[in-house]
Protein backbone atom coordinates (compact mmCIF):
# COMPACT_ATOMS: atom_id res chain seq x y z
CA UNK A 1 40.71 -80.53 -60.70
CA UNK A 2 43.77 -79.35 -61.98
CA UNK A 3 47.25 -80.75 -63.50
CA UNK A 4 50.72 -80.48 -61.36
CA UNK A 5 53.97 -81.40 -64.02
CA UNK A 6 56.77 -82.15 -61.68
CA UNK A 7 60.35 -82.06 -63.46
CA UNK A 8 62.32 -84.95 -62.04
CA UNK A 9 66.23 -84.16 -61.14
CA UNK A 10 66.74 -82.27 -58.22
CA UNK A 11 63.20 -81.99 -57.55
CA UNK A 12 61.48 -85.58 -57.13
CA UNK A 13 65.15 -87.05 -56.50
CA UNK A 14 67.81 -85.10 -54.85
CA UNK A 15 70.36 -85.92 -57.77
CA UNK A 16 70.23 -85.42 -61.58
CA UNK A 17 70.36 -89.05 -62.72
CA UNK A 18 72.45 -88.96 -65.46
CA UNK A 19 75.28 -87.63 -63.42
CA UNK A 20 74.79 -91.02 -61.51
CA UNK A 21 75.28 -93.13 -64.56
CA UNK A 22 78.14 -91.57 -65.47
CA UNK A 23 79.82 -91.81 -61.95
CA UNK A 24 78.71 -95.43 -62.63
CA UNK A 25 80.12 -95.80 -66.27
CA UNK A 26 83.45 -97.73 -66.92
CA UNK A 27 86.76 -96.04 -66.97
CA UNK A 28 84.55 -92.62 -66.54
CA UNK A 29 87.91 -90.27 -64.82
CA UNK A 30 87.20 -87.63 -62.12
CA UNK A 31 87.70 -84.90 -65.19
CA UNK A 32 84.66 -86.43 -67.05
CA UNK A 33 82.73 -86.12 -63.89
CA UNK A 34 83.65 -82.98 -63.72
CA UNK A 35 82.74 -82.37 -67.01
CA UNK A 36 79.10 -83.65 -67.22
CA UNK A 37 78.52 -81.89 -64.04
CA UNK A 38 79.57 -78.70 -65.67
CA UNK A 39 77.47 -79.56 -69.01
CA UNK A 40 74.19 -80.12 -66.77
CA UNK A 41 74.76 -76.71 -64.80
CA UNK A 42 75.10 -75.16 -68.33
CA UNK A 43 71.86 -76.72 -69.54
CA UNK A 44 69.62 -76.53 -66.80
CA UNK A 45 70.76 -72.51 -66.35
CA UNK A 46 69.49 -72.29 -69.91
CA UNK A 47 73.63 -71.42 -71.15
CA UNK A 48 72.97 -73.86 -73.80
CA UNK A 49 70.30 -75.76 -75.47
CA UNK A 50 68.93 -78.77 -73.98
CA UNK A 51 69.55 -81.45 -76.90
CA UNK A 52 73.26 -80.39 -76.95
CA UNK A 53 73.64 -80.91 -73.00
CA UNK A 54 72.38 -84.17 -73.33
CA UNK A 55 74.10 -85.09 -76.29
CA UNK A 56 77.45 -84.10 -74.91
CA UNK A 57 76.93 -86.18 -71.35
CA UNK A 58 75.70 -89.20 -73.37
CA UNK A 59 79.13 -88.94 -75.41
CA UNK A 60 80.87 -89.12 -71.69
CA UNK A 61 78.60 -92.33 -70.04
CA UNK A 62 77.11 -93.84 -73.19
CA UNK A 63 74.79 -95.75 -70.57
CA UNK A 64 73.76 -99.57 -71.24
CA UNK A 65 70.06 -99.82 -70.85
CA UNK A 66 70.09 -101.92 -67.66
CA UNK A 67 72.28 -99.65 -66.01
CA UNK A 68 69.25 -96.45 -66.54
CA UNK A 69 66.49 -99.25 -64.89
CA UNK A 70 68.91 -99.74 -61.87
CA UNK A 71 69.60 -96.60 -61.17
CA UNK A 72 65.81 -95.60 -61.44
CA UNK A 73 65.07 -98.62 -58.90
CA UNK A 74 67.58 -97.27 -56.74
CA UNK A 75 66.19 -93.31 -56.89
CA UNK A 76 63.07 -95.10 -56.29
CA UNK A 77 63.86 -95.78 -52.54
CA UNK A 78 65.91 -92.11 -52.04
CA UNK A 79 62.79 -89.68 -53.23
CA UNK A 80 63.50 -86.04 -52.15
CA UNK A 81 62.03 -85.91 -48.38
CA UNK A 82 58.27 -85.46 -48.51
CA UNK A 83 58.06 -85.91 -52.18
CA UNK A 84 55.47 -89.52 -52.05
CA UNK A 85 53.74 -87.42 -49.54
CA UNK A 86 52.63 -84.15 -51.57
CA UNK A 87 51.89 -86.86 -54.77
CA UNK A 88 49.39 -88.42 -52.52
CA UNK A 89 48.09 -85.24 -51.33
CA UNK A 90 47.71 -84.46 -55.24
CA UNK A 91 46.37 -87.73 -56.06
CA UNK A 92 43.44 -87.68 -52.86
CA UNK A 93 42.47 -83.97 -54.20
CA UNK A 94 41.59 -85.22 -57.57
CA UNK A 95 44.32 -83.61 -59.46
CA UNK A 96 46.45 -85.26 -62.43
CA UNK A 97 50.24 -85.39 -61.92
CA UNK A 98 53.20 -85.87 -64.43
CA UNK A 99 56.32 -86.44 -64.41
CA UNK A 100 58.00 -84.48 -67.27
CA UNK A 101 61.65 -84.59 -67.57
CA UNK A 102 64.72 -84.38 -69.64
CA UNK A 103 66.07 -87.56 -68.00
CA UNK A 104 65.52 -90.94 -69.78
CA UNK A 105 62.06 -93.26 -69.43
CA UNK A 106 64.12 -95.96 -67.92
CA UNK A 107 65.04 -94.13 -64.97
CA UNK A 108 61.97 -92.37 -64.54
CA UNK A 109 59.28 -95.10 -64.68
CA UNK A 110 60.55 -97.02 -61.30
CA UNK A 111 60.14 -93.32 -59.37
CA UNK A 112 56.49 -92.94 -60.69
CA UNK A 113 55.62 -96.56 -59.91
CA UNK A 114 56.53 -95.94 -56.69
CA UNK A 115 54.71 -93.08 -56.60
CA UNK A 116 51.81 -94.12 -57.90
CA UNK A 117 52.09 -92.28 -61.27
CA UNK A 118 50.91 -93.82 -64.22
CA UNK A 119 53.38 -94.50 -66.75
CA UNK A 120 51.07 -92.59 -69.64
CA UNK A 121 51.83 -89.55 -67.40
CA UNK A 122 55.32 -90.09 -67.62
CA UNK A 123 57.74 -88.58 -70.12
CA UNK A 124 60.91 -88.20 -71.09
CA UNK A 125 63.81 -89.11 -73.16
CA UNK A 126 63.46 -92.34 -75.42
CA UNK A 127 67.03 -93.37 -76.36
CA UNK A 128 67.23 -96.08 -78.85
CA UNK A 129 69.03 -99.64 -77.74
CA UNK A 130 70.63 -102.38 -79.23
CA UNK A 131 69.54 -106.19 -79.26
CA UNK A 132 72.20 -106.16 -76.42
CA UNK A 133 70.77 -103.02 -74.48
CA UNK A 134 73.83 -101.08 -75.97
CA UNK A 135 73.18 -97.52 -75.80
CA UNK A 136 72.51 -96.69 -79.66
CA UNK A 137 72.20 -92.95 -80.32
CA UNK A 138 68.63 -90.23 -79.52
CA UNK A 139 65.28 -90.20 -81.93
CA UNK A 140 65.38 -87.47 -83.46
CA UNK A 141 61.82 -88.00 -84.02
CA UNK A 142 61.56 -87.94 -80.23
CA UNK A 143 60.52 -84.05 -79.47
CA UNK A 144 61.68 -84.44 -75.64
CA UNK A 145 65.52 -85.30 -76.75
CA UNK A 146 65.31 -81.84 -78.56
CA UNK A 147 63.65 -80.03 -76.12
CA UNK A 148 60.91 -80.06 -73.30
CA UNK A 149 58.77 -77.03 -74.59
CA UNK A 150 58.72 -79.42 -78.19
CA UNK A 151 58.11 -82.65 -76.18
CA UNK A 152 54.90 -80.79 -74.17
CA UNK A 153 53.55 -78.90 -77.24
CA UNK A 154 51.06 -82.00 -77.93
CA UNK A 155 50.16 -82.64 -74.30
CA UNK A 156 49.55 -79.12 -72.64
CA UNK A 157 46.19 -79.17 -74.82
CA UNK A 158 44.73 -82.51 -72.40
CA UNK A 159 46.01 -80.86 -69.26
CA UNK A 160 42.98 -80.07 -66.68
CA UNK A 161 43.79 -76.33 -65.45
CA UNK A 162 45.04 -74.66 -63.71
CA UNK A 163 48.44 -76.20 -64.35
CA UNK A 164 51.30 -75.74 -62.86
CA UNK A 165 54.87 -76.98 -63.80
CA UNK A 166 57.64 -77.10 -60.81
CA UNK A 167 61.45 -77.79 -61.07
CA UNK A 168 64.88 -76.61 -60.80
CA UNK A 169 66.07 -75.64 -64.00
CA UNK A 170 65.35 -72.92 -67.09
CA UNK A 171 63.97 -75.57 -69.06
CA UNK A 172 61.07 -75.75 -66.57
CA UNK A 173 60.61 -72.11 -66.58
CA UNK A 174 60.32 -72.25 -69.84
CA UNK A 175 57.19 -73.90 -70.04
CA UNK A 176 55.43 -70.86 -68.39
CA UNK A 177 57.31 -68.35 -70.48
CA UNK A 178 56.12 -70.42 -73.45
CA UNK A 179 52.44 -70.04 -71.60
CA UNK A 180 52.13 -74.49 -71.96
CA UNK A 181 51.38 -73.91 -68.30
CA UNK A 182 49.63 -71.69 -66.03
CA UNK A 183 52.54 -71.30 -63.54
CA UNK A 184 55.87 -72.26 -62.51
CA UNK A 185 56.99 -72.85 -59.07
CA UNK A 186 61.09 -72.74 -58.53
CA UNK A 187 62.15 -75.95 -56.38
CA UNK A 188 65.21 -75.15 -54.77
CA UNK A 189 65.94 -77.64 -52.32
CA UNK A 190 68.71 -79.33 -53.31
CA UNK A 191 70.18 -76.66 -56.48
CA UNK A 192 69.03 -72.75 -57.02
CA UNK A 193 70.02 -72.23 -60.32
CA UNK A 194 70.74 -68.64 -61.38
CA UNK A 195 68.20 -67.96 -63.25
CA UNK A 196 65.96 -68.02 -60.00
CA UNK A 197 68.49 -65.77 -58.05
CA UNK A 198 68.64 -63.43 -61.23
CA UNK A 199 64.68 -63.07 -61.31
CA UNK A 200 62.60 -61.64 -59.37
CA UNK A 201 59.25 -62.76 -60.10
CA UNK A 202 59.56 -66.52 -59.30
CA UNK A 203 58.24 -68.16 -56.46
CA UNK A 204 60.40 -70.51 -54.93
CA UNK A 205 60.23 -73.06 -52.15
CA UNK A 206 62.57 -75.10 -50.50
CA UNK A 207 60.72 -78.64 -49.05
CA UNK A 208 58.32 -80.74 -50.22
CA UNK A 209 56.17 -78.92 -47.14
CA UNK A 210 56.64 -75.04 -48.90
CA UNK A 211 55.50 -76.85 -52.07
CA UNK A 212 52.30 -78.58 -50.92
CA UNK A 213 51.20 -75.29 -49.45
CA UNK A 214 51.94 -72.93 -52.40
CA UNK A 215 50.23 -75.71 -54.63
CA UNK A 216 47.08 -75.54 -52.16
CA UNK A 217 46.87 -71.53 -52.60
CA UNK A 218 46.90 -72.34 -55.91
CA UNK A 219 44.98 -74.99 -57.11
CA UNK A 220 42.14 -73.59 -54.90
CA UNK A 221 42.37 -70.41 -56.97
CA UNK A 222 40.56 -69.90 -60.31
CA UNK A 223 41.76 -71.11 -63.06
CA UNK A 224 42.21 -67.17 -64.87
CA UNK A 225 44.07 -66.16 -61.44
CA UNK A 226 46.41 -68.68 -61.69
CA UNK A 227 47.07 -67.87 -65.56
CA UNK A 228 47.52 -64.80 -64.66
CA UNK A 229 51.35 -65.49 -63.13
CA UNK A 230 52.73 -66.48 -66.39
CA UNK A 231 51.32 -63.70 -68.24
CA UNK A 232 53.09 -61.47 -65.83
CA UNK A 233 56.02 -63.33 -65.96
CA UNK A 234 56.29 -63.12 -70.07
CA UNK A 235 55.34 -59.09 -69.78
CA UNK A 236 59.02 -58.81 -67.46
């Protein structure tokens, strides 16, 4: 049995959700979209750090709390093709899958419901709220609104292995380089960041289909062989 940690925008959904709430957020102008698209393609390419990406798209949408839930609800019935398919697959074989993301709870718990997911093995950004469901600032005692190498630090150590993270951005990569997991698959269906076209020692796939066969060759390895990727990876 082993652990598969599945990033969430642009891999599980073909969008990064917080560029939908702020498409969605009153008197947001073309320019701001514009803007928090550019932010996002600066974080996830690893340009700059994760906590001030998300910090300057809040200050765009500042998103009500209801408005996260209903946009998770909608993502929930517009999963990347394939995607509820491979999570069964994973499920059937025994294996333990997460969600870890650098999108916010709200969104992500309708997706893993509807996948199946527990929401224990869900995580990712806890904003705080007002009474009202007013968006009210980060935690900074929350270690995912800071980073997502901080936010897994306390649960790579419960992870079955091998374990294997896959996603779209530097951030994901990161947990490999970091060695939290054994290996790091590039999803680049829907966005290929350039980090992936700058590298040459990440695998990549495209569908949900590539991805369900890589994770097979995988999984069914040993657990050293698989460890073995990311300590090649760090020594490039």
């Amino acid at each position: 049995m082993g652990t598969v940690i599945f990033d969430f925008d642009s891999t599980l959904v073909p969008c990064e959700s917080l560029e939908v709430v702020l498409a969605r957020a009153p008197g947001a102008s073309a320019q701001d979209l514009e803007r928090g698209a550019e932010i996002t393609r600066l974080g996830m390419e690893g340009a700059i750090s994760f906590h001030d990406s998300l910090t300057q798209r809040l200050e765009i949408a500042r998103p009500a709390r209801r408005d996260l839930i209903a946009v998770g609800e909608e993502l929930a019935g517009g999963m990347t093709d394939g995607a509820p398919e491979v999570v069964a697959w994973l499920h059937d074989e025994g294996h333990d899958v997460w969600i870890v993301s650098g999108g916010f709870q709200e969104v992500l718990l309708p997706v893993a419901a509807a996948l199946g997911i527990p929401a224990a093995r869900v995580q990712g950004v806890r904003a705080l709220w007002t009474g009202e469901g007013a968006f009210d600032g980060l935690d900074d005692d929350d270690a995912f609104a800071h980073s997502k190498v901080e936010g897994v630090r306390k649960l790579a150590p419960t992870w079955p292995h091998p374990s294997i993270g896959v996603g779209d951005g530097a951030t994901d990569r990161a947990l490999c380089d970091t060695g939290l997991v054994d290996a790091f698959i590039a999803y680049t269906e829907h966005v290929r960041r350039s980090f992936v076209a700058e590298s040459g020692d990440i695998v990549e796939v495209g569908s949900m289909g590539a991805l369900r066969d890589e994770l097979q060759a995988r999984l069914d390895s040993t657990t050293a062989d698989v460890q073995s990727t990311c300590e090649e990876e760090k020594l490039r």
